[in-house]
Protein backbone atom coordinates (compact mmCIF):
# COMPACT_ATOMS: atom_id res chain seq x y z
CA UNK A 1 -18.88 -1.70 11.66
CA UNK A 2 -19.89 -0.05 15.10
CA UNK A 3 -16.76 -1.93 16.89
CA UNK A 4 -14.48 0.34 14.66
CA UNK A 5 -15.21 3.44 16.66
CA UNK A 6 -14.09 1.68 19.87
CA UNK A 7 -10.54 1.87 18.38
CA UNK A 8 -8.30 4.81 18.36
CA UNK A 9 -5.97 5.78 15.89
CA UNK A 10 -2.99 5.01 18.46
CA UNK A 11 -4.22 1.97 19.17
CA UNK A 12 -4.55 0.65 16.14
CA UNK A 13 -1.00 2.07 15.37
CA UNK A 14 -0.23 -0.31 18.00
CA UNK A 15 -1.46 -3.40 16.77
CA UNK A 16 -0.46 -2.68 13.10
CA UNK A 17 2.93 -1.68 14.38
CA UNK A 18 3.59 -4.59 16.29
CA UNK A 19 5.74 -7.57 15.14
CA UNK A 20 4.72 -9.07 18.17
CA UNK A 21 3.15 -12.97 17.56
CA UNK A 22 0.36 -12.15 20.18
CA UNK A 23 -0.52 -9.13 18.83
CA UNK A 24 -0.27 -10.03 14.91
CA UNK A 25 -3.06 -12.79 16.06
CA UNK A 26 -5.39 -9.75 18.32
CA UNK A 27 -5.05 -7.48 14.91
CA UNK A 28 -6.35 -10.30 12.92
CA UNK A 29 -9.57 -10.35 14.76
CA UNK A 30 -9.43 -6.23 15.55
CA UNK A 31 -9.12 -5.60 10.96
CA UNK A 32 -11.79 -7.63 9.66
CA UNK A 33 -14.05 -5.84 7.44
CA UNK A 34 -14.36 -7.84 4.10
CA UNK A 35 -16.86 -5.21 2.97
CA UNK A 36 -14.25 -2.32 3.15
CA UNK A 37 -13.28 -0.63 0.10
CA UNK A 38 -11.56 2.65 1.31
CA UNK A 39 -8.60 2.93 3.94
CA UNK A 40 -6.11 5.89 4.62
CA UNK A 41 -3.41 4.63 7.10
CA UNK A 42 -1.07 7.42 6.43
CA UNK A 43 0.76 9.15 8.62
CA UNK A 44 0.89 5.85 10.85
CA UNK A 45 4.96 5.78 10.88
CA UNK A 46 4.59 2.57 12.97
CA UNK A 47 2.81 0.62 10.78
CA UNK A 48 5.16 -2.16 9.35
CA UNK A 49 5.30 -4.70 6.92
CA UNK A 50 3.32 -7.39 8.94
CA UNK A 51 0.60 -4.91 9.91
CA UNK A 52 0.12 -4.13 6.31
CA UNK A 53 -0.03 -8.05 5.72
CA UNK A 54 -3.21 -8.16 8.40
CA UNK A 55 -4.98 -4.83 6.69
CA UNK A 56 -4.63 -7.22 3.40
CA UNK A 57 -6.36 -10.16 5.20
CA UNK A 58 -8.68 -8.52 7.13
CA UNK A 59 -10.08 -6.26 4.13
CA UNK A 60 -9.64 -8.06 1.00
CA UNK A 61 -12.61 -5.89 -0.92
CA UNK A 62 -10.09 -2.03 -0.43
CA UNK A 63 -10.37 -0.51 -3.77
CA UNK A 64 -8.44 2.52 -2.45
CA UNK A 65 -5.55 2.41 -0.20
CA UNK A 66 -3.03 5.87 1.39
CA UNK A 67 -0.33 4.44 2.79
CA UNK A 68 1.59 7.69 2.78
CA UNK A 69 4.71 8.36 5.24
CA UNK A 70 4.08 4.84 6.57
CA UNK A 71 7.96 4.41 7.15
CA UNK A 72 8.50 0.95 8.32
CA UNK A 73 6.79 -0.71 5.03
CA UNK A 74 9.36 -2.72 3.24
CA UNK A 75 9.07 -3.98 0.01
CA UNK A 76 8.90 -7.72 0.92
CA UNK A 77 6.37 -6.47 2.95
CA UNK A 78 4.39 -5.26 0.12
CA UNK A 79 5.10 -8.57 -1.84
CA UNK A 80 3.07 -10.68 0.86
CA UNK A 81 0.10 -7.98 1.32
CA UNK A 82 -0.71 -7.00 -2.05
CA UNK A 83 -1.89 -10.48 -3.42
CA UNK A 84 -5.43 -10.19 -1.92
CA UNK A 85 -6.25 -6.99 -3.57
CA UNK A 86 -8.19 -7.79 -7.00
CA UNK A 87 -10.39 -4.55 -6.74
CA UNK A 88 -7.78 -2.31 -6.14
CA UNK A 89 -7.93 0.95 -8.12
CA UNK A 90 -6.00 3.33 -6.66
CA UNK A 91 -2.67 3.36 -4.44
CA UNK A 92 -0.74 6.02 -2.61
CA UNK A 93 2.45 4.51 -0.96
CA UNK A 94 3.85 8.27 -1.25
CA UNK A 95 7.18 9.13 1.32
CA UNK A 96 6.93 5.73 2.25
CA UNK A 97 10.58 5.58 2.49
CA UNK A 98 12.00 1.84 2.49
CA UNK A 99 10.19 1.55 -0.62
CA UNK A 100 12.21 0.65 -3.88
CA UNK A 101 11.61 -0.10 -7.14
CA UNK A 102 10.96 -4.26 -6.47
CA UNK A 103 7.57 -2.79 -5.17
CA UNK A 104 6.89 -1.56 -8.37
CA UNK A 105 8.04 -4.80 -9.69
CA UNK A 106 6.21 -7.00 -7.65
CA UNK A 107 3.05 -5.21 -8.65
CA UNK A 108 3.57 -4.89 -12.16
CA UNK A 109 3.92 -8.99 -12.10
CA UNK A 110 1.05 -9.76 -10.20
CA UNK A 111 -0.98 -7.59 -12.11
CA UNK A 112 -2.74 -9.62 -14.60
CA UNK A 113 -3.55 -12.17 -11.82
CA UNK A 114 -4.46 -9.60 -8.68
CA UNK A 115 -4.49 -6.09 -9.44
CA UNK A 116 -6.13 -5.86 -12.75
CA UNK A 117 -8.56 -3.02 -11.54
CA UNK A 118 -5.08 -0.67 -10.44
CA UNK A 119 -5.53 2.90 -12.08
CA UNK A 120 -3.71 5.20 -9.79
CA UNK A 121 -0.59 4.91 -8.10
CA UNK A 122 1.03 7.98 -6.24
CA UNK A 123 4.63 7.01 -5.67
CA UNK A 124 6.02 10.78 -5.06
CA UNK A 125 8.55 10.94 -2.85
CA UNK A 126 9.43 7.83 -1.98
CA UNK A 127 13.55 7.98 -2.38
CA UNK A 128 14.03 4.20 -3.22
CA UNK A 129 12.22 4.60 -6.46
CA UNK A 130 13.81 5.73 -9.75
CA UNK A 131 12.14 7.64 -13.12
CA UNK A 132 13.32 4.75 -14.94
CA UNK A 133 11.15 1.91 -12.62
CA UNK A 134 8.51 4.28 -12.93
CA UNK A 135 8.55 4.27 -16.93
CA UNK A 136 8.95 0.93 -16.73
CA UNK A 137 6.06 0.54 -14.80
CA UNK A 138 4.04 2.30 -17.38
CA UNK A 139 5.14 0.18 -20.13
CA UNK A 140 4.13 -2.88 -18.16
CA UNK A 141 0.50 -1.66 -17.26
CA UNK A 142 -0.85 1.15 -19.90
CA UNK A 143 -4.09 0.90 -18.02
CA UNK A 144 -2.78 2.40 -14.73
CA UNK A 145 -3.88 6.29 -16.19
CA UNK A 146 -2.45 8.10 -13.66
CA UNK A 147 0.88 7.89 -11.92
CA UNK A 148 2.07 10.71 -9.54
CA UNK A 149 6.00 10.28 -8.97
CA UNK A 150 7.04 14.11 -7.69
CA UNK A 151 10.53 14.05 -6.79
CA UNK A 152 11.13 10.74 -7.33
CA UNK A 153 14.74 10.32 -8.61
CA UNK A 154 14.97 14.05 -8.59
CA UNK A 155 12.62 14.72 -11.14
CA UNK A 156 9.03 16.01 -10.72
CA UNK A 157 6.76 14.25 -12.86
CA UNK A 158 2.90 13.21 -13.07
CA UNK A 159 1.87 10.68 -16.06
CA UNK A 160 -1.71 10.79 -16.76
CA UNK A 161 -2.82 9.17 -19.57
């Protein structure tokens, strides 16, 4: 864990931001902490899709994730990093504007097999997301308690159960 102070914040913005081959393989040895069970990455606009893959990999223990105003995360994205999360309780993904509703989707399917522990999601403001994948996302998974959607669709709503 002491190697992690030898990184900056831009730097690792670099390597999670890259869609570079030689750098995807350097971030693979730079993000793993199997032990790991909180990570904010938010307000990293260059993080993409494939450095979210390599957080995913790296740290397969994260039981809380901020991914918030990460712009560059795509929903296929999502669909390839989210598989390795089991313990994963709570999940902010909020601004994170190329979302849609297939993330919500994709992690409403996979969640009896890998994200059975999920019990907050904080999808506020994230423009490709509708009220009506939201309540659907509800109905699918009753044991997610909380989900924060402000101004998603227009409408500013927070379900706690």
């Amino acid at each position: 864990m002491a190697e992690c102070c030898l990184i900056s914040g831009q730097e690792l913005a670099q390597v999670l931001g890259s869609v570079h081959r030689r750098a995807y393989c350097s971030s693979l040895k730079v993000l793993q902490f199997p032990q790991l069970r909180q990570l904010s990455l938010s307000l990293l606009p260059a993080l993409t899709s494939m450095g979210l893959i390599t957080v995913a990999r790296g740290c397969p223990s994260l039981e809380h994730l901020v991914l918030s105003h990460c712009s560059h995360l795509s929903d296929e994205g999502w669909a390839q990093a989210a598989r390795p999360w089991p313990r994963l309780q709570h999940l902010n993904p909020s601004s994170c504007s190329q979302l849609t509703e297939q993330c919500l989707m994709t992690l409403s399917s996979w969640y009896n097999s890998a994200c059975k522990q999920l019990r907050v999601l904080d999808v506020a403001m994230c423009p490709g997301i509708n009220m009506a994948a939201v309540r659907h996302f509800q109905a699918q998974l009753p044991q997610v308690t909380c989900i924060q959607s402000q101004f998603v669709g227009g409408a500013d709503l927070i379900l706690t159960l």
